[in-house]
C-alpha atoms as a PDB file:
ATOM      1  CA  UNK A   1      78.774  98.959 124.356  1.00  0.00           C
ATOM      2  CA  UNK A   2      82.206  98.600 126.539  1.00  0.00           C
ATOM      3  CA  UNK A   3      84.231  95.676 125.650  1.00  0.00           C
ATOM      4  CA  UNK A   4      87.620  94.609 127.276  1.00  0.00           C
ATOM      5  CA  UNK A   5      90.427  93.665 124.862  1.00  0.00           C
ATOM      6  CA  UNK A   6      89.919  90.097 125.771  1.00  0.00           C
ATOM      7  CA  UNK A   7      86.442  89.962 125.129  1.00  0.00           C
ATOM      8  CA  UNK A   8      87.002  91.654 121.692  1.00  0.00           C
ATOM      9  CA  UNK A   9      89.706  89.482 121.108  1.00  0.00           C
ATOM     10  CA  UNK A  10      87.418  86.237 121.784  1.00  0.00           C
ATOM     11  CA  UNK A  11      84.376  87.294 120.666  1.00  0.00           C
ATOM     12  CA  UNK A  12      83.251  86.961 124.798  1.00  0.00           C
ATOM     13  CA  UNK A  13      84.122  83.209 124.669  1.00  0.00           C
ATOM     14  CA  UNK A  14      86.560  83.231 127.503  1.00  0.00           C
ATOM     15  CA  UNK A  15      86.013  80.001 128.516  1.00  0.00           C
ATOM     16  CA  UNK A  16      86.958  78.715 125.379  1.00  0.00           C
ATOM     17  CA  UNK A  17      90.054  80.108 126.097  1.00  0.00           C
ATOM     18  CA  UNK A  18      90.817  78.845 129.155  1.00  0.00           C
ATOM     19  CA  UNK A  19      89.375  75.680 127.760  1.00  0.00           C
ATOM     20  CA  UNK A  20      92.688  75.226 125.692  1.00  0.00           C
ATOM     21  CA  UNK A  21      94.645  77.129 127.938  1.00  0.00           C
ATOM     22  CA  UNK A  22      95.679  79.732 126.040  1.00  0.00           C
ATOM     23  CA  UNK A  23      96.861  78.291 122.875  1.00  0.00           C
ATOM     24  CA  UNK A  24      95.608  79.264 120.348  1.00  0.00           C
ATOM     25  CA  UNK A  25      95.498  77.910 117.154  1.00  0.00           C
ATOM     26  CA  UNK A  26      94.116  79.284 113.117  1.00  0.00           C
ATOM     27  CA  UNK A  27      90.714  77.471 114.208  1.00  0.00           C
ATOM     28  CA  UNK A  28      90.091  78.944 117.558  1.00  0.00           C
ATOM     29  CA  UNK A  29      91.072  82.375 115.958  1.00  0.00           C
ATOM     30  CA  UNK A  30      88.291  81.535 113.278  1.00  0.00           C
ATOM     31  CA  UNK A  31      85.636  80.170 116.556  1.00  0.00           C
ATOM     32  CA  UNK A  32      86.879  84.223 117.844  1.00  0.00           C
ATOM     33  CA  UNK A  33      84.954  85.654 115.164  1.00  0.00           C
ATOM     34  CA  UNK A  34      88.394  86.545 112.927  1.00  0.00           C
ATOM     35  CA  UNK A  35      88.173  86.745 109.817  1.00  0.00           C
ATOM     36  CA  UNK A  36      90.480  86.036 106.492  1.00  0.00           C
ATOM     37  CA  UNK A  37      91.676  85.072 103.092  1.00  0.00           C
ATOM     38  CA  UNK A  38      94.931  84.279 101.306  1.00  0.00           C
ATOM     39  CA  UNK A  39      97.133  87.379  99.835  1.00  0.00           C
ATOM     40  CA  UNK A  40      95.517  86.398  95.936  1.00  0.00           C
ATOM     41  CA  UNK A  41      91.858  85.882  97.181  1.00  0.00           C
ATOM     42  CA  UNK A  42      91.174  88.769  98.146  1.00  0.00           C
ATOM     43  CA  UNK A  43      89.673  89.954  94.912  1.00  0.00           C
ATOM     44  CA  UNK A  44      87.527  87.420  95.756  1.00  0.00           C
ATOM     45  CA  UNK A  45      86.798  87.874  99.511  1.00  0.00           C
ATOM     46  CA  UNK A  46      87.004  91.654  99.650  1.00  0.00           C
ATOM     47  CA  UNK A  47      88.596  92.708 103.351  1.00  0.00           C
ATOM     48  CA  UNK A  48      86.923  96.013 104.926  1.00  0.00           C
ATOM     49  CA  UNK A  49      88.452  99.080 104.223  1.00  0.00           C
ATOM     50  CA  UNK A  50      87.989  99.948 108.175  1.00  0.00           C
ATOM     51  CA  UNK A  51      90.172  99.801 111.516  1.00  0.00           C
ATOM     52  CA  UNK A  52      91.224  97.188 112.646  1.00  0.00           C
ATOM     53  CA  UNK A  53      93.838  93.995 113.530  1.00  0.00           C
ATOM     54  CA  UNK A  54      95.745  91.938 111.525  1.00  0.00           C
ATOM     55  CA  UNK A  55      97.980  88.703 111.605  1.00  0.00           C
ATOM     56  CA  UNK A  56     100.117  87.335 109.248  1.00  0.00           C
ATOM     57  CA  UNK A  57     100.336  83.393 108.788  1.00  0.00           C
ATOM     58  CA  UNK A  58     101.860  80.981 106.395  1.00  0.00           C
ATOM     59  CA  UNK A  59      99.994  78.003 105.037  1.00  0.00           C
ATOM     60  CA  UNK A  60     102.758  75.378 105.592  1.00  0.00           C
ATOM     61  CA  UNK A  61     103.566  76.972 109.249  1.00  0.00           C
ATOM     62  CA  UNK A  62     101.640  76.314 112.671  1.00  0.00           C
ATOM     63  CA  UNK A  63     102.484  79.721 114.325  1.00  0.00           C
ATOM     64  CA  UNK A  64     101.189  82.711 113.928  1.00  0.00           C
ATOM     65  CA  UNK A  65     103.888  85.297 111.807  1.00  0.00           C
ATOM     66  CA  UNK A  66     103.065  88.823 112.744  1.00  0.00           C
ATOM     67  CA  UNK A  67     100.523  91.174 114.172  1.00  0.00           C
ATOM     68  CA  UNK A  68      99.819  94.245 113.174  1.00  0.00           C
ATOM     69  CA  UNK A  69      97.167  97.486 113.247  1.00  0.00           C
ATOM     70  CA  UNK A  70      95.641  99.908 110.882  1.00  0.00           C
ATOM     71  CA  UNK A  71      93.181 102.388 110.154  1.00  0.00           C
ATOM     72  CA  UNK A  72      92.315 100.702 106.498  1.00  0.00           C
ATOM     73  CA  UNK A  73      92.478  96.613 106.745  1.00  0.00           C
ATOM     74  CA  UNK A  74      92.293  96.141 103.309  1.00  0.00           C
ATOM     75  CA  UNK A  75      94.802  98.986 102.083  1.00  0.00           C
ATOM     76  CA  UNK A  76      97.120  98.057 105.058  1.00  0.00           C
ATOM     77  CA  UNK A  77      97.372  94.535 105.603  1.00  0.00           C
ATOM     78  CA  UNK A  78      97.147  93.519 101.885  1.00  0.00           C
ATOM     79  CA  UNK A  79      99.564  95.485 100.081  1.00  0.00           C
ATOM     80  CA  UNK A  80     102.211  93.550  98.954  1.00  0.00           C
ATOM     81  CA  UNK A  81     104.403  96.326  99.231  1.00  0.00           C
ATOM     82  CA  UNK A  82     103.967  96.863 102.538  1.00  0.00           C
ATOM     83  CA  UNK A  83     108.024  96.344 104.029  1.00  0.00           C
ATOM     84  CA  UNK A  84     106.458  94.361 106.940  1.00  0.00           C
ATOM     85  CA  UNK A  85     105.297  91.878 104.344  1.00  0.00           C
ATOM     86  CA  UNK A  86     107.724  91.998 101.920  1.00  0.00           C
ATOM     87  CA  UNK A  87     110.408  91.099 105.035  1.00  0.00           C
ATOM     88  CA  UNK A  88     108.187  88.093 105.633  1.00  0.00           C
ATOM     89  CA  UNK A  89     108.037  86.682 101.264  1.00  0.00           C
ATOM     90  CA  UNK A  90     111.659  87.329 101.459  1.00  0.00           C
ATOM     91  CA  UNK A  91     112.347  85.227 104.840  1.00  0.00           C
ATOM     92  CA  UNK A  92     110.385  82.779 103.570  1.00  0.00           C
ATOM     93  CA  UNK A  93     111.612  82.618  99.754  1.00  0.00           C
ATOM     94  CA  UNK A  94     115.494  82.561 100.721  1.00  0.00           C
ATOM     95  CA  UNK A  95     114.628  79.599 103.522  1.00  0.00           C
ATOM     96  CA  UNK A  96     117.396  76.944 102.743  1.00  0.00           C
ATOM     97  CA  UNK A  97     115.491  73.769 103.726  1.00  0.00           C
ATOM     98  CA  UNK A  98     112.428  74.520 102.546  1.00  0.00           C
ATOM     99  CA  UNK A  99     109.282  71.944 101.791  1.00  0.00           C
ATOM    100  CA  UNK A 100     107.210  74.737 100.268  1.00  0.00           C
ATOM    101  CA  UNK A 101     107.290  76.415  96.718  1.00  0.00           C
ATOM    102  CA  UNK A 102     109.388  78.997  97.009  1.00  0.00           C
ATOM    103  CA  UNK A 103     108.611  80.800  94.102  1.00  0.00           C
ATOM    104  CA  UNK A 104     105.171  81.188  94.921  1.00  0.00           C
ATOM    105  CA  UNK A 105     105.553  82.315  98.937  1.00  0.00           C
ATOM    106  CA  UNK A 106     103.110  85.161  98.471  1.00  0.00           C
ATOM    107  CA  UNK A 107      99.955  82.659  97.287  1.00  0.00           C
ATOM    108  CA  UNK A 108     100.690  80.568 100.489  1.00  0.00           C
ATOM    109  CA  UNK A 109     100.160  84.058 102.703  1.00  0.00           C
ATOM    110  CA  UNK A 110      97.101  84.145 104.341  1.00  0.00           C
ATOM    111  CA  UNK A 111      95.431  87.555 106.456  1.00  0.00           C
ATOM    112  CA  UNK A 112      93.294  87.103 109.281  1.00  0.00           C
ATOM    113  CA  UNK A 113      91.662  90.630 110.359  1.00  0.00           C
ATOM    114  CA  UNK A 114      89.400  91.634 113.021  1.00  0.00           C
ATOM    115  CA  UNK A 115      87.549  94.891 113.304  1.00  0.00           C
ATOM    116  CA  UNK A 116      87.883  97.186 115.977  1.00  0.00           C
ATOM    117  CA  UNK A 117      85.599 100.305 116.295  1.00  0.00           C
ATOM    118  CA  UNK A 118      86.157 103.402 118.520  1.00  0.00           C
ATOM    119  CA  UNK A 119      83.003 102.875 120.607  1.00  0.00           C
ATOM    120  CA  UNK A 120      84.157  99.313 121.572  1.00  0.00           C
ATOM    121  CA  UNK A 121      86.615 100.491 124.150  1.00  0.00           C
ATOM    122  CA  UNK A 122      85.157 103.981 125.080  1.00  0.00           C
ATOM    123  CA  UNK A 123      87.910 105.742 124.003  1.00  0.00           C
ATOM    124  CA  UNK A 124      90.123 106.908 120.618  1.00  0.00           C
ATOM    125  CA  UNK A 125      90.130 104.433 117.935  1.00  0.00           C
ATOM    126  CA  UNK A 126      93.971 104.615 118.004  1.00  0.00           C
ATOM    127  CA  UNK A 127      94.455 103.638 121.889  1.00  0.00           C
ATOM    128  CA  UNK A 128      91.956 100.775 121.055  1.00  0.00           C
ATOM    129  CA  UNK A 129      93.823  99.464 118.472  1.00  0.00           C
ATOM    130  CA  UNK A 130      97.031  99.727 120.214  1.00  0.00           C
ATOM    131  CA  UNK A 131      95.568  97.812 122.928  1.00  0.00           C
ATOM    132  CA  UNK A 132      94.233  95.275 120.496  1.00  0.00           C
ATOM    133  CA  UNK A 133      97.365  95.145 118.583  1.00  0.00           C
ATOM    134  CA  UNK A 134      99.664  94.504 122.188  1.00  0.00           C
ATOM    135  CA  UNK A 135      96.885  91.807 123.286  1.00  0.00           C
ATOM    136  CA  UNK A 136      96.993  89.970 120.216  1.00  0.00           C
ATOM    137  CA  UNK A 137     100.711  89.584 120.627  1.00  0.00           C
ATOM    138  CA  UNK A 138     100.486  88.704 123.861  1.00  0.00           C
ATOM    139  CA  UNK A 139      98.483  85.746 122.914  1.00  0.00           C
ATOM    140  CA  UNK A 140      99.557  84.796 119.600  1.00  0.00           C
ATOM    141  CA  UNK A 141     103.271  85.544 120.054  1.00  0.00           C
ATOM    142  CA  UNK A 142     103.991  85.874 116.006  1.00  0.00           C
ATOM    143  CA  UNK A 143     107.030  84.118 114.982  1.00  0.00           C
ATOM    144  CA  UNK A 144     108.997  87.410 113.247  1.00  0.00           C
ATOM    145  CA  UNK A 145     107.166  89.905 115.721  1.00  0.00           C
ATOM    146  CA  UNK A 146     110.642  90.953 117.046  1.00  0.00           C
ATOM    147  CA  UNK A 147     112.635  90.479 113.849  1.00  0.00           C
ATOM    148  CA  UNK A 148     110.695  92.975 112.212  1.00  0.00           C
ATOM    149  CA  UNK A 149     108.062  94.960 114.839  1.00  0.00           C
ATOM    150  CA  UNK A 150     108.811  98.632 116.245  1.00  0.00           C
ATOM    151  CA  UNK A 151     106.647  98.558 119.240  1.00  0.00           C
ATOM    152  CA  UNK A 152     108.602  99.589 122.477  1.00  0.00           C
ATOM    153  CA  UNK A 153     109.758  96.760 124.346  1.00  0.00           C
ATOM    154  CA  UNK A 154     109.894  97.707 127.692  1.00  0.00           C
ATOM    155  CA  UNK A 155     112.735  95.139 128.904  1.00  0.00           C
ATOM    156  CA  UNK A 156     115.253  96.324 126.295  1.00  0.00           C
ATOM    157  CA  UNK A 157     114.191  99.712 126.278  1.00  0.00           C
ATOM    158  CA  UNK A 158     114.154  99.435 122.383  1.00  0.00           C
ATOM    159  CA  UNK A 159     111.226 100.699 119.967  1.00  0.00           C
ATOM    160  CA  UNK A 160     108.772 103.314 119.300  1.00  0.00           C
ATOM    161  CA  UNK A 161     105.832 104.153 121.634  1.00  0.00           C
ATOM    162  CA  UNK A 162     103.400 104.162 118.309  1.00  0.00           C
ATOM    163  CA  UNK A 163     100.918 107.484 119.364  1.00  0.00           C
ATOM    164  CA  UNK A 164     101.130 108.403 115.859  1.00  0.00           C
ATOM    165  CA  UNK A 165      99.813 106.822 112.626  1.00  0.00           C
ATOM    166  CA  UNK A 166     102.343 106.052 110.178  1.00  0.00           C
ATOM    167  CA  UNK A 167     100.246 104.917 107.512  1.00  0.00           C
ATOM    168  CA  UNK A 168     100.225 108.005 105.394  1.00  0.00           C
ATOM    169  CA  UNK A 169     103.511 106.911 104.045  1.00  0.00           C
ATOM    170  CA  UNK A 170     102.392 103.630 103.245  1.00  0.00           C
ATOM    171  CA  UNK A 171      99.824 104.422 101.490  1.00  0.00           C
ATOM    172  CA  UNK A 172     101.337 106.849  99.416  1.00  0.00           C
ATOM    173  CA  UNK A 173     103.819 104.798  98.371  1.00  0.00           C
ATOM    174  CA  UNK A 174     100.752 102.321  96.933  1.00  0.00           C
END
């Protein structure tokens, strides 16, 4: 089965997209087939240990943080170590004028993830994520993705082409 970004983004419900033109919101990302839990639950709701896409959202904020891939979703996106992550706590815990508990930034984290296999796109399971990782931006357009994202923006000429998989260092640093 060949699937388009978009269609693997929306589950195939592209007229639900263009039904809200675009925006998109946490409960048309849930009607998209994403799935997700907060930072602490996931004891509770166990994330897949397999490849896929992940976005970054804070319970007291309507957009979307950051967007992100891996090759492990639940080692990846989860680890509270992970200096993607930690940037984000931080931003949020040394706010000024915040309305939120400060001390407890992490708990108010929540992970929405979405699979992506290799045979999805007919091609390597890296180039598929990439592509699912760049279209996912493109539609969500994360709050910190520039602050803290290393994926080559082609107007500034700044960033990293990402060919390679960097997560080896992440995870050894678990």
């Amino acid at each position: 089965m060949s699937l388009s970004p978009i269609k693997w983004f929306t589950n195939g419900k592209l007229k639900l997209l263009a039904k809200n033109k675009g925006k998109i919101d946490r409960e048309l990302l849930q009607l998209f087939g994403w799935k997700g839990c907060y930072l602490w639950g996931v004891e509770y709701d166990i994330p897949p240990r397999t490849a896929g896409i992940y976005v970054y959202s804070h319970e007291w904020e309507k957009e979307f943080l950051y967007v992100g891939q891996t090759t492990n979703i639940r080692n990846r996106a989860f680890n509270k170590s992970h200096h993607k992550l930690s940037w984000i706590i931080k931003k949020f815990e040394d706010f000024p004028f915040a309305y939120y508990d400060q001390s407890n930034v992490d708990r108010d984290i929540y992970v929405y993830y979405k699979e992506v296999k290799e045979q999805y796109f007919n091609n390597s399971l890296k180039r598929s994520l990439i592509w699912c990782e760049a279209l996912t931006i493109g539609l969500l357009k994360p709050e910190f993705q520039d602050d803290i994202s290393d994926i080559y923006d082609f107007s500034t000429r700044t960033g990293v082409l990402r060919f390679e998989d960097n997560e080896d260092e992440d995870e050894q640093n678990e």
